[in-house]
Protein backbone atom coordinates (compact mmCIF):
# COMPACT_ATOMS: atom_id res chain seq x y z
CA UNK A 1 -102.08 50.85 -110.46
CA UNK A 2 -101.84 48.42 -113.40
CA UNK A 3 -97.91 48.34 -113.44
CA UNK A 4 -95.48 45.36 -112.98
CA UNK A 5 -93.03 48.33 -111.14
CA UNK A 6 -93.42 51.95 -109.84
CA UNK A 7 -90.76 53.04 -111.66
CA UNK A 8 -90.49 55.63 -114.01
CA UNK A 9 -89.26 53.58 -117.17
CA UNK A 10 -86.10 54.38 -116.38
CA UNK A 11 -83.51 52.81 -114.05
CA UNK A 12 -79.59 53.37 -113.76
CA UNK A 13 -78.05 50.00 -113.97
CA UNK A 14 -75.19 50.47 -112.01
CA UNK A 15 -77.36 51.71 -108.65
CA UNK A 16 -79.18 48.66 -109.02
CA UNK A 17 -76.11 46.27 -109.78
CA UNK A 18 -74.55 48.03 -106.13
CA UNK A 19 -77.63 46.22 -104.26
CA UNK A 20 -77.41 43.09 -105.76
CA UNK A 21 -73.96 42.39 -107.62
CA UNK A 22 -73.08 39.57 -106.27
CA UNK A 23 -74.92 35.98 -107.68
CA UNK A 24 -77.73 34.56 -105.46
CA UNK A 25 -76.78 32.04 -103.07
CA UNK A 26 -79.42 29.81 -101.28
CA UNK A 27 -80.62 28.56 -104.73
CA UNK A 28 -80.96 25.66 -106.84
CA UNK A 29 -79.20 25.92 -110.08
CA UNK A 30 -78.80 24.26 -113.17
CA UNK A 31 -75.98 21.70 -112.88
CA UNK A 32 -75.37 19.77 -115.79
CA UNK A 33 -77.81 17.49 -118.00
CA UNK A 34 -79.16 14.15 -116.72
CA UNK A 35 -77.76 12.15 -119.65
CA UNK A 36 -74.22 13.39 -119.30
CA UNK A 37 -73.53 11.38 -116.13
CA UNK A 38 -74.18 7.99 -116.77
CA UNK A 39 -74.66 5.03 -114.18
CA UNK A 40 -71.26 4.72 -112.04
CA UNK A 41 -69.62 7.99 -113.21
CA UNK A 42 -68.26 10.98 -111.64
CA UNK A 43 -68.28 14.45 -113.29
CA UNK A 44 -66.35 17.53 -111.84
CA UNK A 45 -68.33 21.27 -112.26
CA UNK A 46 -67.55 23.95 -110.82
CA UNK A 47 -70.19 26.17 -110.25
CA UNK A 48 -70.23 29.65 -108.39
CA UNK A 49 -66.62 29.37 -107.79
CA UNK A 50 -67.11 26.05 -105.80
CA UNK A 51 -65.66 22.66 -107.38
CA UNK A 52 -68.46 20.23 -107.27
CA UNK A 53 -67.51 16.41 -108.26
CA UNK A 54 -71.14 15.18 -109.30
CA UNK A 55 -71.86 11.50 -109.83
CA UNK A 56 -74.36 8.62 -110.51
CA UNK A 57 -74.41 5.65 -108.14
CA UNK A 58 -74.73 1.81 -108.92
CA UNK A 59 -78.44 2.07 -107.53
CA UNK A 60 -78.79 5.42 -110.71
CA UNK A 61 -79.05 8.02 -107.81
CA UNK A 62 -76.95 11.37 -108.40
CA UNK A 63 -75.23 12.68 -105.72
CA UNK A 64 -72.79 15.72 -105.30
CA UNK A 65 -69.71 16.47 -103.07
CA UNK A 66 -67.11 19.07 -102.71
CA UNK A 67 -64.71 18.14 -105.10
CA UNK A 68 -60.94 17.78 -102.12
CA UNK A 69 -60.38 15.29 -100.27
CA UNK A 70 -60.83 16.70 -96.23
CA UNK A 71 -57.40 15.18 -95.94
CA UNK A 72 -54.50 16.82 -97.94
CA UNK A 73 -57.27 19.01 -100.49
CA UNK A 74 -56.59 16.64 -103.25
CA UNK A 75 -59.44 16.41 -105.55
CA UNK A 76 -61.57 14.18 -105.68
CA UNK A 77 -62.35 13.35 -109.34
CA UNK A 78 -58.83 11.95 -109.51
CA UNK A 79 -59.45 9.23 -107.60
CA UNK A 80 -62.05 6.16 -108.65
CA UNK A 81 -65.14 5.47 -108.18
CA UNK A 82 -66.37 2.18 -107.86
CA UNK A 83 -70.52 2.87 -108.24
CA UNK A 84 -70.85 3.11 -104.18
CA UNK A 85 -67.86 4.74 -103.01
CA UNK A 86 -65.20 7.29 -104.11
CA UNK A 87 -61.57 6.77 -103.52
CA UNK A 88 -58.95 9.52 -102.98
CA UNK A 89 -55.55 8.61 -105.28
CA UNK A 90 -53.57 10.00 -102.93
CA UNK A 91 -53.66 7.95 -99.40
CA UNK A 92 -57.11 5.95 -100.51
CA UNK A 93 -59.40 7.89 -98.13
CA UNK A 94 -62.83 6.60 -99.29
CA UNK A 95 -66.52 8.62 -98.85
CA UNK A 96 -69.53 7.33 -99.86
CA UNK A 97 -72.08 8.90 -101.29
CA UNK A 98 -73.47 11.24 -98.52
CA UNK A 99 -69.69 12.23 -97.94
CA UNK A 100 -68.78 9.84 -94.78
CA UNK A 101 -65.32 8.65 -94.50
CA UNK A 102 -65.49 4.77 -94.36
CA UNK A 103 -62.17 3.97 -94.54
CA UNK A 104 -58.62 5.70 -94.03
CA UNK A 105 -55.89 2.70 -95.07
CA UNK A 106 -53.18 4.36 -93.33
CA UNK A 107 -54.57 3.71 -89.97
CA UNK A 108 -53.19 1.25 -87.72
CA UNK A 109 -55.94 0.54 -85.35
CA UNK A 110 -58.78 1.98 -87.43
CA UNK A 111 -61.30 0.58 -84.58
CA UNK A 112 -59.62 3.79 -82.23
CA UNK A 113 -60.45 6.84 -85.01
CA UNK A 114 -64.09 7.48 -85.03
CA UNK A 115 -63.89 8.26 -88.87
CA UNK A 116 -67.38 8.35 -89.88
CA UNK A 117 -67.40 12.18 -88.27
CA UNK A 118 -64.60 12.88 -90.85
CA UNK A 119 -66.81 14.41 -94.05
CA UNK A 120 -66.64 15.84 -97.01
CA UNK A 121 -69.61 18.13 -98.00
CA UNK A 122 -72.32 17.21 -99.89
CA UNK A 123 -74.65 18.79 -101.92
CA UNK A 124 -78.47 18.92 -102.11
CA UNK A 125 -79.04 17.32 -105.44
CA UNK A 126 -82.47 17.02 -107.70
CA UNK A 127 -82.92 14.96 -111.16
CA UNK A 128 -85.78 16.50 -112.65
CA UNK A 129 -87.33 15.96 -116.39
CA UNK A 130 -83.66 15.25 -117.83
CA UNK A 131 -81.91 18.43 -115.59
CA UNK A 132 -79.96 18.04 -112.52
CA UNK A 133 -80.21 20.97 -110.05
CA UNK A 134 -77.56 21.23 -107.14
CA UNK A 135 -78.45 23.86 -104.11
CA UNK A 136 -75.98 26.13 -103.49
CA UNK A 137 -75.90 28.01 -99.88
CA UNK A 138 -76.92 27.54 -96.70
CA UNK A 139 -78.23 23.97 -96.18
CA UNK A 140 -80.17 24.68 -92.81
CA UNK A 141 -84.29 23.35 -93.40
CA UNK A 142 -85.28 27.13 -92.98
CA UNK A 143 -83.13 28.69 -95.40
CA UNK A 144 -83.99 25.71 -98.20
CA UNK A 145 -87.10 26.06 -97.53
CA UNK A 146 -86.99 29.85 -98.58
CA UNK A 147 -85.48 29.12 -101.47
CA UNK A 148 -87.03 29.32 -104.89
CA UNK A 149 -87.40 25.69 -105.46
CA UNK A 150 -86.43 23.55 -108.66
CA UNK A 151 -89.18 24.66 -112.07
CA UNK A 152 -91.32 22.15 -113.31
CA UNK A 153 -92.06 22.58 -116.63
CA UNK A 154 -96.64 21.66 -116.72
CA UNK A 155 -97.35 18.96 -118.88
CA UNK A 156 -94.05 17.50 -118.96
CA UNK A 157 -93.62 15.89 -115.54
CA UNK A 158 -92.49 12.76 -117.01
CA UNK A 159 -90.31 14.22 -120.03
CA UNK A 160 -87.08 14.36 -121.31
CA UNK A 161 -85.26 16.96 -123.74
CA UNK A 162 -84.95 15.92 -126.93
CA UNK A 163 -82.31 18.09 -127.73
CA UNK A 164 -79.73 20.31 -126.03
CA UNK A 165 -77.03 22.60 -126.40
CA UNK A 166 -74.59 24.42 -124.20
CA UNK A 167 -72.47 27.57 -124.78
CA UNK A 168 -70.33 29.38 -122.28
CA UNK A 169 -70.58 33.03 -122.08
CA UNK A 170 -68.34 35.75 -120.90
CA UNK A 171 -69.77 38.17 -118.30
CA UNK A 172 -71.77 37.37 -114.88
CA UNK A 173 -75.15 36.14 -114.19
CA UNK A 174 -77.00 39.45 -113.88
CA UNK A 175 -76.05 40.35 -117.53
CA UNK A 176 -76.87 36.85 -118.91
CA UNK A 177 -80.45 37.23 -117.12
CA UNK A 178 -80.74 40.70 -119.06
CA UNK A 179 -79.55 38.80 -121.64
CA UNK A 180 -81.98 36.15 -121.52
CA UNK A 181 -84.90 38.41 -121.00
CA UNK A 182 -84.23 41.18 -123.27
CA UNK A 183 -86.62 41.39 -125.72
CA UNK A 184 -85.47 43.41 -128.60
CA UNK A 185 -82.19 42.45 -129.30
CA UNK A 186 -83.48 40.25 -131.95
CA UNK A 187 -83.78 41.67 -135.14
CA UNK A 188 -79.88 43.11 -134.51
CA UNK A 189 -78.58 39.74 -132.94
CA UNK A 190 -80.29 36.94 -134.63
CA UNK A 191 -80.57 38.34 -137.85
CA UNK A 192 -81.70 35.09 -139.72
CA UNK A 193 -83.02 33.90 -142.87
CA UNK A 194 -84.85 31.16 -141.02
CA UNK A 195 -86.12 33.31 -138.39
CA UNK A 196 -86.42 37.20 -138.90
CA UNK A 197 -84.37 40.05 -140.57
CA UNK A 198 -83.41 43.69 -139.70
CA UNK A 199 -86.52 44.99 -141.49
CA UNK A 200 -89.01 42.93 -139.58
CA UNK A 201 -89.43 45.19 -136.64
CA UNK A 202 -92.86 45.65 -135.57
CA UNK A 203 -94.62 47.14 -132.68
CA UNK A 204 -95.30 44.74 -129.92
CA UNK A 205 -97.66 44.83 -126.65
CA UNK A 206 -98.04 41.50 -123.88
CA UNK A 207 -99.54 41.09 -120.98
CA UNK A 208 -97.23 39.95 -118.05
CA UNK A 209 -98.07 38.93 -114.86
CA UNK A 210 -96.51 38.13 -111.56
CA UNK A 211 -95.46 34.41 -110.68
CA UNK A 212 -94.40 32.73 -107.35
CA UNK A 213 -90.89 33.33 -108.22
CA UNK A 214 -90.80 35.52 -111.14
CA UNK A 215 -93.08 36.88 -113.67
CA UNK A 216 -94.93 35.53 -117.03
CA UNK A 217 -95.61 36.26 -120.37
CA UNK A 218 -99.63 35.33 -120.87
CA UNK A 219 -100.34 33.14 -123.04
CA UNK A 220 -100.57 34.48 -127.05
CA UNK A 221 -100.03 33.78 -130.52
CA UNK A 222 -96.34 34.07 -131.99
CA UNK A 223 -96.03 37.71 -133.56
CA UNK A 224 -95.86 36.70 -137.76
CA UNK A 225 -92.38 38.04 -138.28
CA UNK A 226 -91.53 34.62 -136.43
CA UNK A 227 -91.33 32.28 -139.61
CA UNK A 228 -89.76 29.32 -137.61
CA UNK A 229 -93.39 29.01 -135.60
CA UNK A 230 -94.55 27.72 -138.56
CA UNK A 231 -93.10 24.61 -139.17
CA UNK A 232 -95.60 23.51 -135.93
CA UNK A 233 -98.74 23.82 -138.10
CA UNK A 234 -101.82 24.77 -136.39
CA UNK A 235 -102.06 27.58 -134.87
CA UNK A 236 -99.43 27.77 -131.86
CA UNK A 237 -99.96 29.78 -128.73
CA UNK A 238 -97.01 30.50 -126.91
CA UNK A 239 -96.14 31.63 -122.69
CA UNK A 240 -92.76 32.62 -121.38
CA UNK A 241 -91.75 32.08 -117.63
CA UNK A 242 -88.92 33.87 -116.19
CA UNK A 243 -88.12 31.60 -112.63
CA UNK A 244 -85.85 32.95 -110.57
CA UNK A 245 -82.92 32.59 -109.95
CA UNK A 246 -81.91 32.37 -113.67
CA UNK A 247 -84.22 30.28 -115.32
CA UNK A 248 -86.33 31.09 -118.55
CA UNK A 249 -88.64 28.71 -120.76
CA UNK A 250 -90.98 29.18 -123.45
CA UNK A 251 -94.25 26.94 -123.69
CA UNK A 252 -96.08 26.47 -127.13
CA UNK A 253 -98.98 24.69 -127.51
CA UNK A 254 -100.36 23.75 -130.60
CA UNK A 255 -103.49 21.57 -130.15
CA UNK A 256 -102.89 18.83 -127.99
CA UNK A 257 -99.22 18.90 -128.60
CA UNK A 258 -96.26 21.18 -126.52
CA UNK A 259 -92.87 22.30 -127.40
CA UNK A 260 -91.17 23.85 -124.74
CA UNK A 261 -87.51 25.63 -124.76
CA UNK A 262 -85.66 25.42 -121.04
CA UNK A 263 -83.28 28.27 -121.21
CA UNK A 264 -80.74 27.66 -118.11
CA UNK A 265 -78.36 30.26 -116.75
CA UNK A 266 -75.05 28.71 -114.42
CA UNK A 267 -72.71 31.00 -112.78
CA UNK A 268 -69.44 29.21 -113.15
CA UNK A 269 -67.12 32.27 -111.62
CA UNK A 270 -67.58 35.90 -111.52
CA UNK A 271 -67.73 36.50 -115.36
CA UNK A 272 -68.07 33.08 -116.73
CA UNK A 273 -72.01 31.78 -117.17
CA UNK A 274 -72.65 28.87 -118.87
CA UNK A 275 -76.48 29.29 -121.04
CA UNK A 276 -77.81 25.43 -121.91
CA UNK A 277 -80.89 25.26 -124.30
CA UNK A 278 -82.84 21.92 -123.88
CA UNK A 279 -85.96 21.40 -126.12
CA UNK A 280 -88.62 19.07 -125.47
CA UNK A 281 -91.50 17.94 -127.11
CA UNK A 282 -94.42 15.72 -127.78
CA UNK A 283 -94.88 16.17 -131.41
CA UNK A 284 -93.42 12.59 -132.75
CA UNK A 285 -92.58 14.28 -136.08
CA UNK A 286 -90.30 16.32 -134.83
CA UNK A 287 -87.57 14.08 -133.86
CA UNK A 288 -87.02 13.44 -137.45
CA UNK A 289 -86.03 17.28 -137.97
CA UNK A 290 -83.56 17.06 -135.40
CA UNK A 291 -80.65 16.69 -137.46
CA UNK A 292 -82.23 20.01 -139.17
CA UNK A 293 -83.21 21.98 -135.73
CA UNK A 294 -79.74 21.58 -134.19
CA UNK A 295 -77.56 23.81 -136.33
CA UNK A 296 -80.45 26.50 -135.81
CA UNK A 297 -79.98 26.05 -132.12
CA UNK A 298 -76.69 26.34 -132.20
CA UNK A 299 -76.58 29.80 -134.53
CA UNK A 300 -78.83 31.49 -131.82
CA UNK A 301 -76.53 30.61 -128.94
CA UNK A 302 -73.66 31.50 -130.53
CA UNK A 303 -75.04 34.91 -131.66
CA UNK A 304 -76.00 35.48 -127.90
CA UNK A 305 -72.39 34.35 -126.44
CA UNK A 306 -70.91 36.84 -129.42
CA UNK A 307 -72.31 39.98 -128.63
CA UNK A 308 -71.85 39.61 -124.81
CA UNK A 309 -68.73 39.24 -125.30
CA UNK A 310 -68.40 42.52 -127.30
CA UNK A 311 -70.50 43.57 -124.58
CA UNK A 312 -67.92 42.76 -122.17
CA UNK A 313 -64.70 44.96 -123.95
CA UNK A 314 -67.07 47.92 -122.86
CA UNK A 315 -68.70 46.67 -119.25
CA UNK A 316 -65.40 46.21 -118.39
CA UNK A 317 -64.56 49.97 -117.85
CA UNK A 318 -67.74 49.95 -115.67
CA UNK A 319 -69.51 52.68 -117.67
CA UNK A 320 -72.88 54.06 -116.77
CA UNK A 321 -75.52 52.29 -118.37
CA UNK A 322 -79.53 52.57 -118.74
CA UNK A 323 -82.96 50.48 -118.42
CA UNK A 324 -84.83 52.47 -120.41
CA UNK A 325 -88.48 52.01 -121.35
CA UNK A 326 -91.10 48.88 -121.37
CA UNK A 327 -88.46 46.76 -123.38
CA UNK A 328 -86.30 46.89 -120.31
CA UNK A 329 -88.79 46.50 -117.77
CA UNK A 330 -87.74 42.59 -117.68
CA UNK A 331 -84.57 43.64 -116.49
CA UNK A 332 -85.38 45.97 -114.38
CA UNK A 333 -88.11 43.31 -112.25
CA UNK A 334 -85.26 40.94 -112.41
CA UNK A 335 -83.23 43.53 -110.15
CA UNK A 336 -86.26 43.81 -108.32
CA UNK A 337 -87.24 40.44 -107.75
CA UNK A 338 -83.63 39.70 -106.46
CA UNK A 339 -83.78 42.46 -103.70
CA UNK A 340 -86.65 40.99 -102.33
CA UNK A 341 -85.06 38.01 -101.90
CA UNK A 342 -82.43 39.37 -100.24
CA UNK A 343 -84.25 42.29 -98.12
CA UNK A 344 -87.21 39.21 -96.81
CA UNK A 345 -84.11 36.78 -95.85
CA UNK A 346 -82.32 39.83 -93.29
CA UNK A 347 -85.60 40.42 -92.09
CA UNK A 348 -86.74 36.70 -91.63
CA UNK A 349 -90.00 36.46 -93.52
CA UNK A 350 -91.46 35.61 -96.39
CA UNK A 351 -90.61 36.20 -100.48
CA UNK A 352 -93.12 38.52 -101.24
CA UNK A 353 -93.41 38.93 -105.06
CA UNK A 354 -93.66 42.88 -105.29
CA UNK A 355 -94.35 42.42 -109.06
CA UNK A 356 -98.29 43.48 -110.33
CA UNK A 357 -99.58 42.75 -114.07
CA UNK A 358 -98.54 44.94 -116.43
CA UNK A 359 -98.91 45.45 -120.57
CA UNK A 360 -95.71 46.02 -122.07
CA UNK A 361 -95.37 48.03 -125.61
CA UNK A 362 -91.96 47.65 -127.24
CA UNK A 363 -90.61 47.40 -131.50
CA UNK A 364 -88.83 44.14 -132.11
């Protein structure tokens, strides 16, 4: 059967927020950019409800630890940091950067306290292509190695974004994923001179097909309501990768040259997610529109954080709500996708995508 899901096209939301509500743990997410902790810093996130005091070592390693002192629960990112080791304000407990106690001051025969057991808890940590990751969940070798591991964008191993921007949204991870994937929102929420207006719907149809953690959008040229494609020249030919746990980026290619978008989802707490948009590309030009890009950028985040937010006042009186059709089929493999995760970890096997190609047909 040529279908991404054996559904019938349409899917009560709240049945299928009951199996997975809460946020997937056992996963790396999106921590904070690479350039915002600089050499010999310490930066506190929190980041599914757990404080995390990230920082950058002397020798430009990152490193992350629960952010309380084991001691009295004071935390951490109070105290200083000298580029090897941090040290609590309180009694001057110090931990380097694995979490080890090395010294308690207060001791007067430190030789008879064994405190290199004393830890705090560290954090799995990656710095890839300008993005720190942090793992959050159980830390065993069998349950990381189960986890959907950190995306690498193809053809930008060696990259940096050239420009980023953050917003913070109200509402929880599963409805920023919708969010994120929900294809025809846009001619009603980014409404846009630059981009597309009300009266640009058109009928759409991709081809998506299954990924090792997630699903794609094959590879095709930008539908011509998109004006901003065109400032690229050429003609572009555009992908989109959904990754789970919460990770979505767009790949065009025009030529030789890529521009890729990194869309990034963080649960902070329950209904706080924080979205961060990081652009890279290889088109030297470009740089010298960023001054012009950004405020774009910023107008499309915004619009997204707005209408969640509206979305929120009615969410919160936990109405029932629909998937309905091939323009919410996105969401409705995200829901899948996230089941199997959880169904092949309580029966100790394998991720097994359950996702098969599909073509969607939607107006946007």
């Amino acid at each position: 059967m040529d279908s991404l899901d054996s559904d019938t096209g349409t899917a009560p939301v709240a049945d299928e927020r009951e199996k997975t509500r809460a946020p997937l743990r056992d996963a790396w997410y999106f921590a904070l950019p690479a350039e915002a902790l600089t050499l010999g810093k310490t930066r506190p996130e929190t980041i599914l409800g757990e404080p995390i005091l990230f920082g950058r070592g002397a020798d430009g390693k990152v490193f992350a630890l629960a952010d309380f002192c084991p001691h009295r629960g004071i935390p951490l990112r109070f105290g200083r940091f000298d580029g090897r080791e941090i040290e609590c304000c309180y009694h001057g407990w110090r931990f380097d950067a694995a979490g080890t106690c090395t010294a308690i001051p207060a001791l007067a025969e430190p030789g008879k306290t064994e405190i290199g057991r004393i830890r705090c808890r560290s954090y799995p940590v990656q710095e890839l292509q300008g993005n720190i990751w942090v793992y959050i969940g159980d830390q065993s070798e069998a349950a990381m190695d189960a986890a959907p591991p950190v995306p690498v964008m193809e053809g930008l191993e060696d990259a940096v974004p050239r420009m980023r921007e953050a917003v913070m949204l109200d509402g929880g991870i599963d409805d920023a994923v919708i969010g994120l994937m929900d294809p025809a929102h846009g001619p009603f929420v980014h409404q846009s001179w630059f981009w597309r207006s009300g009266r640009s719907v058109r009928l759409k149809e991709k081809r998506f097909e299954p990924s090792p953690w997630g699903f794609i959008m094959a590879k095709h040229r930008p539908s011509s309501n998109s004006r901003a494609y065109k400032i690229l020249g050429g003609t572009p030919e555009t992908e989109i990768v959904f990754h789970l746990p919460s990770v979505r980026w767009e790949r065009i290619t025009v030529g030789r040259h890529i521009m890729c978008h990194l869309t990034t989802l963080t649960p902070i707490g329950p209904k706080q997610t924080r979205i961060t948009h990081s652009i890279y590309w290889t088109q030297p030009w470009l740089s010298v529109l960023r001054p012009l890009l950004r405020p774009f950028v910023r107008i499309f985040l915004r619009q997204d954080r707005d209408v969640m937010a509206l979305q929120q006042e009615g969410l919160k009186h936990d109405p029932p709500v629909l998937l309905l059709g091939d323009a919410d089929a996105p969401a409705r493999w995200y829901f899948r996708l996230k089941q199997e995760i959880l169904r092949a970890r309580a029966e100790r096997r394998a991720f097994v995508n359950p996702l098969k190609p599909r073509t969607l047909r939607w107006r946007t």
